[in-house]
Protein backbone atom coordinates (compact mmCIF):
# COMPACT_ATOMS: atom_id res chain seq x y z
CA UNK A 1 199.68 195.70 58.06
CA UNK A 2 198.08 192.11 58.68
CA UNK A 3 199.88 190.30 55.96
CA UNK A 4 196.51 188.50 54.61
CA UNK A 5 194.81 191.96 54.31
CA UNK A 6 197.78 193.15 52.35
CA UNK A 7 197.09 190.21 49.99
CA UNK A 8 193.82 191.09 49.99
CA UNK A 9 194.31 194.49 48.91
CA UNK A 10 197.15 193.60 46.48
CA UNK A 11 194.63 191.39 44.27
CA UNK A 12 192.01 194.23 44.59
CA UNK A 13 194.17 197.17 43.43
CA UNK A 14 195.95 194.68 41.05
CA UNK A 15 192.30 194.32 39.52
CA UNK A 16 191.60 197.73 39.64
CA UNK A 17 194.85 198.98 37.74
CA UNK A 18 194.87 196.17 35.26
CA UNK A 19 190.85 197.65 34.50
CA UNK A 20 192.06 200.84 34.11
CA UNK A 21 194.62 200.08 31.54
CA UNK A 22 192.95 197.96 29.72
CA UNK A 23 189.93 200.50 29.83
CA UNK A 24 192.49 203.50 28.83
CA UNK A 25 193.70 201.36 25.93
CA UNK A 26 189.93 200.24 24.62
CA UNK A 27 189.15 203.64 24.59
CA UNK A 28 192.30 205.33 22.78
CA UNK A 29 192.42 202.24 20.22
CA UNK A 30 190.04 203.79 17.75
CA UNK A 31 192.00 207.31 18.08
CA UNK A 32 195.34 205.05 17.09
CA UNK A 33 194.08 202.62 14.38
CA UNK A 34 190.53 203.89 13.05
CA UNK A 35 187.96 201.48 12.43
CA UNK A 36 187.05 200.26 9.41
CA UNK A 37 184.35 202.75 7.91
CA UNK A 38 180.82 202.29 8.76
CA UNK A 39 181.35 199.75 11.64
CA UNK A 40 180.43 201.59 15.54
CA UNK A 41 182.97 200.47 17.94
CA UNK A 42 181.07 202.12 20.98
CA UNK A 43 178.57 198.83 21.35
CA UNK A 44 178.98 195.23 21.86
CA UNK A 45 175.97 195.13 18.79
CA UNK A 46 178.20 197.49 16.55
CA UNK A 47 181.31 195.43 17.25
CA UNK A 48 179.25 192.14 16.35
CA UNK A 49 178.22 193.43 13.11
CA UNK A 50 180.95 195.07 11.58
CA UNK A 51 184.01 192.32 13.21
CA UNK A 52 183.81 191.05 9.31
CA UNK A 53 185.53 194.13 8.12
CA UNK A 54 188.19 194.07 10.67
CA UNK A 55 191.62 193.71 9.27
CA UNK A 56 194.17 192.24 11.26
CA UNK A 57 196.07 196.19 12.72
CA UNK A 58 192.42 196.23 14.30
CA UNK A 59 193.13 193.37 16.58
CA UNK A 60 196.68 195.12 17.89
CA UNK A 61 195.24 197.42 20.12
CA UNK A 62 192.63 194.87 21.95
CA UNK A 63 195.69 192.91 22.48
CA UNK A 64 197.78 195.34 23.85
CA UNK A 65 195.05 196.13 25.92
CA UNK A 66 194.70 192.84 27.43
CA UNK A 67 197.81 192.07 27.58
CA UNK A 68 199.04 195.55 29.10
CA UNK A 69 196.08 195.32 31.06
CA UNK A 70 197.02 191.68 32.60
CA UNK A 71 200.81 193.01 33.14
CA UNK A 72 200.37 196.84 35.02
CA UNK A 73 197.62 194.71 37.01
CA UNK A 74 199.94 191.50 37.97
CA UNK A 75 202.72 193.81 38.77
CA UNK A 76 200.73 195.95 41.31
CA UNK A 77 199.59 192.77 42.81
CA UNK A 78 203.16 191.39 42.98
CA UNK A 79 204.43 194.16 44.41
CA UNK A 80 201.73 195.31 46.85
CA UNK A 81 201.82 191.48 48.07
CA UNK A 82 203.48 190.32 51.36
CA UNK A 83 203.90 187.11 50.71
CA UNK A 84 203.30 184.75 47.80
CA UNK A 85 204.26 187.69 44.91
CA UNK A 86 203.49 184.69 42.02
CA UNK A 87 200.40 183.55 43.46
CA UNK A 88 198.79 186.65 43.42
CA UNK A 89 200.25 187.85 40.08
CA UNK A 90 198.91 185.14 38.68
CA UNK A 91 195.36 185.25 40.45
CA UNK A 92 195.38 188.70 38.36
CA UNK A 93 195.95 186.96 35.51
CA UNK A 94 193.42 184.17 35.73
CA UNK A 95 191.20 186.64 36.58
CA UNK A 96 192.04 188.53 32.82
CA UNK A 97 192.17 185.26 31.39
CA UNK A 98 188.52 184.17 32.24
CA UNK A 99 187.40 187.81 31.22
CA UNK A 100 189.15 187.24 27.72
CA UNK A 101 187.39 183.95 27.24
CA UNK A 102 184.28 185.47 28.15
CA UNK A 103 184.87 188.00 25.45
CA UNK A 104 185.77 185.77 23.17
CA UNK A 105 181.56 184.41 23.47
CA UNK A 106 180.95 187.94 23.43
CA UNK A 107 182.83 189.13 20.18
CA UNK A 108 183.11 186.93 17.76
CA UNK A 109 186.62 186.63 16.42
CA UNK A 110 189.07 185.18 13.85
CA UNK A 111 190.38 181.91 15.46
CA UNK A 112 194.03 183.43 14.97
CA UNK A 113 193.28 185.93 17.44
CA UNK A 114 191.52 184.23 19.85
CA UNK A 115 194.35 181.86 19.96
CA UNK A 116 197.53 184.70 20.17
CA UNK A 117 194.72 186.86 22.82
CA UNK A 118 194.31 183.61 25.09
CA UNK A 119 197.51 182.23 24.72
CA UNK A 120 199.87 185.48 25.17
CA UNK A 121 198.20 187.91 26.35
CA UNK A 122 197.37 186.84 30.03
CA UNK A 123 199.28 183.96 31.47
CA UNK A 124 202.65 184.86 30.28
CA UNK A 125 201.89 188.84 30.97
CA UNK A 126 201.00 187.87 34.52
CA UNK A 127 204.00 185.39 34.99
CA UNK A 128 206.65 188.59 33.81
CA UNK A 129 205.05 190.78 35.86
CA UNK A 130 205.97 188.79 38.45
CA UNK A 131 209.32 188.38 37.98
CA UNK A 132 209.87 191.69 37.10
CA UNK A 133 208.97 192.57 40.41
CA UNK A 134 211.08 191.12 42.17
């Protein structure tokens, strides 16, 4: 295969995978850690108004998620890749990154975890990946 259209694909299915965990993850967290009582964690309005009563356990799943998310998607990208395996992890992980910060105007948050969600969860995540596959 062409080597640009395997770089191509790589950050497509690498954006695709990392969704899909992530997604898996969002949806399972309430299953795992149940939300605080009273608040609906099926809308971005339900989420807004109850994020006062969150504790901080209710902030380890949306992590996980992003960062999971960042690292199954960087790792498909790395490995699908022909050339350039860093580049293209990382173009997954930018591409988490920016979706985290966007959520971050979406959500609101404690500072705390904005800071640990934007600082480890993508960059670093995308950066193993990576080297792990290698």
């Amino acid at each position: 295969m062409n080597p640009v259209l395997r770089n191509i694909l790589a950050v497509f299915v690498g954006l695709i995978v990392g969704s899909a965990v992530n997604g898996a993850l969002i949806h399972m967290s309430p299953m795992l850690i149940a939300p605080p009582a009273g608040v609906d964690v099926t809308s971005a309005e339900g989420l807004q108004a109850g994020m006062h009563l969150f504790q901080p356990k209710h902030f380890l799943m949306p992590f996980l998620a992003h960062a999971l998310g960042t690292f199954a998607g960087a790792f498909v990208a790395a490995k699908m890749a022909a050339t350039r395996k860093l580049t293209f992890a990382m173009v997954i992980a930018f591409f988490f990154l920016f979706g985290g910060m966007a959520s971050v105007f979406m959500l609101p948050s404690p500072l705390w975890y904005t800071l640990v969600d934007l600082l480890f969860a993508y960059i670093p995540m995308g950066y193993l990946a990576a080297r792990l596959a290698k």
